[in-house]
N, C-alpha and C. Protein backbone atom coordinates (compact mmCIF):
# COMPACT_ATOMS: atom_id res chain seq x y z
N UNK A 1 -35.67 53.98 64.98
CA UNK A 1 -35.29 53.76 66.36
C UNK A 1 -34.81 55.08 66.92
N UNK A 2 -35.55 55.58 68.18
CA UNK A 2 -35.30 57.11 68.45
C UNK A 2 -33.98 56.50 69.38
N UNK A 3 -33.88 55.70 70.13
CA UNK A 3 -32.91 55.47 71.27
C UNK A 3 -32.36 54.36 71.19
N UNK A 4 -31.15 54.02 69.86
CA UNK A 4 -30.84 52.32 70.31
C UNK A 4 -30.17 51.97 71.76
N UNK A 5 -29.50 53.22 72.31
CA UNK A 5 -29.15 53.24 72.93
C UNK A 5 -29.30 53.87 74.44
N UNK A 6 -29.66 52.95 75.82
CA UNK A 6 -30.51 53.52 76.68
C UNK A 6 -30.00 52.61 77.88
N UNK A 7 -30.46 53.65 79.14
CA UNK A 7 -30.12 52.97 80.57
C UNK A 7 -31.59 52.48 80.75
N UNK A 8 -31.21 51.34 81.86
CA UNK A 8 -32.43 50.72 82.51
C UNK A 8 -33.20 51.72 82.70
N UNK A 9 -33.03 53.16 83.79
CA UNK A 9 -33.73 53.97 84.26
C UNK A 9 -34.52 54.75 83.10
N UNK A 10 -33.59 54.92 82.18
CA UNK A 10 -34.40 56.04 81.13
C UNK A 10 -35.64 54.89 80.68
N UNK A 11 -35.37 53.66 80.27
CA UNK A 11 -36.54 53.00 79.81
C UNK A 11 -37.70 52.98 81.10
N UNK A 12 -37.31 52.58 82.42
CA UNK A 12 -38.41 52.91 83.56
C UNK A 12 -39.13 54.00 83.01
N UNK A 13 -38.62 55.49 82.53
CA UNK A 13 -38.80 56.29 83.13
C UNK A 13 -39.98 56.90 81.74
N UNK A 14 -39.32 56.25 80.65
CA UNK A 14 -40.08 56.50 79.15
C UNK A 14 -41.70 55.33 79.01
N UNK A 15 -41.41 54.22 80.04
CA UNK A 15 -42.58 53.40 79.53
C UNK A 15 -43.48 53.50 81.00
N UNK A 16 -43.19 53.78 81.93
CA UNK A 16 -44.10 53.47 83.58
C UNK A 16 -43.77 52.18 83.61
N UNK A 17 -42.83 51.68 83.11
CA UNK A 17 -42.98 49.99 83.98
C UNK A 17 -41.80 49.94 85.15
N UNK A 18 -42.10 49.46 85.94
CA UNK A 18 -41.14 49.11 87.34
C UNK A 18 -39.52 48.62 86.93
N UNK A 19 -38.80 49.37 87.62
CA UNK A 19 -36.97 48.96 87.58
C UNK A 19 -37.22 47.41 87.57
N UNK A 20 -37.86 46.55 88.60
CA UNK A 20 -37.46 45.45 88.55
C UNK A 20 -37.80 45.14 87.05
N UNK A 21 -39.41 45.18 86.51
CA UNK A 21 -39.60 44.39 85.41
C UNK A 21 -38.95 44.74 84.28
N UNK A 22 -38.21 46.16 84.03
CA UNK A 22 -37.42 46.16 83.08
C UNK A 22 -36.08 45.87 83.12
N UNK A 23 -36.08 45.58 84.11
CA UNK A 23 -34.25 45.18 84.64
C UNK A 23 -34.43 43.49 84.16
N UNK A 24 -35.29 42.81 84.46
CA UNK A 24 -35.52 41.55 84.34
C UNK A 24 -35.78 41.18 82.65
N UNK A 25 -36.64 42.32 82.07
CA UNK A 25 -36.94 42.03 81.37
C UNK A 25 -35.72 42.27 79.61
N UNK A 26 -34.69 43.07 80.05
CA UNK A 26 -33.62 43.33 79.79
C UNK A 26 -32.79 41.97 79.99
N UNK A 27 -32.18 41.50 80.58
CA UNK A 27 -31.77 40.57 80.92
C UNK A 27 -32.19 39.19 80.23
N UNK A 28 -33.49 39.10 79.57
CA UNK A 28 -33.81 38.28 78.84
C UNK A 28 -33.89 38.61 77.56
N UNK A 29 -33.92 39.62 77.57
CA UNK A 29 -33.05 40.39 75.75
C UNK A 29 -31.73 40.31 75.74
N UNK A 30 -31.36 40.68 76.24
CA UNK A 30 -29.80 40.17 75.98
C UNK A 30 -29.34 38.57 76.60
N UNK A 31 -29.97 37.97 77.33
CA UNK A 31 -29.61 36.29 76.83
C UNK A 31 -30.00 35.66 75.69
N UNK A 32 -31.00 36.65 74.65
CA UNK A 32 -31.17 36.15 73.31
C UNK A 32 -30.44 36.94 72.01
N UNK A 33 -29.49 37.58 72.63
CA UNK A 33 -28.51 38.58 71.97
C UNK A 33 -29.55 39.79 71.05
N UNK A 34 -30.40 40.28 71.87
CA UNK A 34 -30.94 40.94 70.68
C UNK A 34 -30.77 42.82 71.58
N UNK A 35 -30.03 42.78 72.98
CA UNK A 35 -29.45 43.67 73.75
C UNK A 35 -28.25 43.44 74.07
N UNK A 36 -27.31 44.34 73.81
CA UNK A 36 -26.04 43.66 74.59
C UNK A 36 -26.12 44.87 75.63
N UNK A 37 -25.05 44.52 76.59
CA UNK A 37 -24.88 45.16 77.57
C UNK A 37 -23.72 46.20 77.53
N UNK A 38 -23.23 47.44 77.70
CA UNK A 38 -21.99 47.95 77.54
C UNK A 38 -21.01 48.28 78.54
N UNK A 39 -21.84 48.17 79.31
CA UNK A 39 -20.69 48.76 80.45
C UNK A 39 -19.72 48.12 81.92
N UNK A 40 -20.64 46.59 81.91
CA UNK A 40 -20.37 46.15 82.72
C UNK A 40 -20.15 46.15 84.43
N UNK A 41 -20.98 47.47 84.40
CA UNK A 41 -21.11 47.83 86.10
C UNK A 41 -22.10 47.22 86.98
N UNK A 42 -22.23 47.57 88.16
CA UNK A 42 -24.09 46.81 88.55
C UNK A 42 -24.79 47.44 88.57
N UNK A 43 -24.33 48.91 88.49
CA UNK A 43 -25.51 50.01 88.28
C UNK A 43 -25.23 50.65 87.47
N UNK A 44 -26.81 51.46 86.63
CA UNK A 44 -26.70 52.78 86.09
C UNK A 44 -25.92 51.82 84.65
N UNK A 45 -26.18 50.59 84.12
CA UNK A 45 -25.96 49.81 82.90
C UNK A 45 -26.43 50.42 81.93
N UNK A 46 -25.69 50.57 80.97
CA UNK A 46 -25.96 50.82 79.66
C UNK A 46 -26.41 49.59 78.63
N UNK A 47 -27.38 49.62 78.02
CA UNK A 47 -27.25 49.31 77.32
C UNK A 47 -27.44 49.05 75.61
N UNK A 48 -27.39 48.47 74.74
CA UNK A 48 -27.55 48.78 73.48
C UNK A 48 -28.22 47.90 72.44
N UNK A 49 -29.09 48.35 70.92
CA UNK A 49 -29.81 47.38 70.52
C UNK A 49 -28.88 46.79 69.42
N UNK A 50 -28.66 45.77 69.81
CA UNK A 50 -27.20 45.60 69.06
C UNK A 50 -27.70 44.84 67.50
N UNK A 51 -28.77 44.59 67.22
CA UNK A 51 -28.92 44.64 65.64
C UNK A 51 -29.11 46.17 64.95
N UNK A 52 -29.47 46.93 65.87
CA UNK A 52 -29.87 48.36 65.08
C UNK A 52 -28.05 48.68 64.70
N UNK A 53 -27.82 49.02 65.86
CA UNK A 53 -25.92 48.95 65.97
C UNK A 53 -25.09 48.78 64.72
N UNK A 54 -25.55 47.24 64.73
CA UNK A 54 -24.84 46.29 63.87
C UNK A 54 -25.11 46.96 61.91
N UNK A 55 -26.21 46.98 61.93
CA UNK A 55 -26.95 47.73 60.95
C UNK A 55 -26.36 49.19 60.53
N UNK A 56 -26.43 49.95 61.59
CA UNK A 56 -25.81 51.23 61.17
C UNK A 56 -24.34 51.19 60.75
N UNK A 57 -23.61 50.41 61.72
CA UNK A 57 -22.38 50.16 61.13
C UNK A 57 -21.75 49.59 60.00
N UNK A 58 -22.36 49.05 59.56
CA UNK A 58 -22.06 48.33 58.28
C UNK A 58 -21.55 49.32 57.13
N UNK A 59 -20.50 49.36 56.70
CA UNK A 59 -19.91 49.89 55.70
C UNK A 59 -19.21 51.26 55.91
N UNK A 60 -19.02 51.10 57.48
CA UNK A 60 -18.31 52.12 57.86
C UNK A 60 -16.81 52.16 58.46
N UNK A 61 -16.39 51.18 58.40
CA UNK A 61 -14.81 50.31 58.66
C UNK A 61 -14.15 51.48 57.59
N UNK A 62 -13.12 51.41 58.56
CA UNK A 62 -11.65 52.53 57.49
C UNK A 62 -11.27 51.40 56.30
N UNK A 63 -10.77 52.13 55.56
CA UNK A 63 -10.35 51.04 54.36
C UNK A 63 -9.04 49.95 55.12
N UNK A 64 -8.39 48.99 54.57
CA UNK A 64 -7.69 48.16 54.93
C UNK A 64 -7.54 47.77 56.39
N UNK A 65 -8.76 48.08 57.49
CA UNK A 65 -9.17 47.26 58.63
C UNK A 65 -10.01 46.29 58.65
């Protein structure tokens, strides 16, 4: 995964598909939790592939947290 992590625009801007259809189409990745969202703004959203995430993180917790 080169980018788990990416704005709506950069994906517009990496595939030619239209803001709306990736804005929309985002939005139905993350109602199946497989994008979460990070930032919570209405624009300029971040967001993230939250199994890649989840994956990298694993076994990286400080000891006794």
């Amino acid at each position: 995964m080169e980018h788990p992590i990416a704005t709506s625009g950069s994906l517009v801007e990496k595939t030619g598909i239209t803001p709306a259809t990736v804005n929309k189409a985002l939005g139905h990745l993350e109602q199946f939790g497989i994008v979460k969202e990070l930032t919570a703004w209405k624009r300029n959203r971040l967001f993230s592939y939250a199994g890649y995430i989840e994956i990298m993180n694993r076994g990286t917790e400080l000891p006794g947290r």
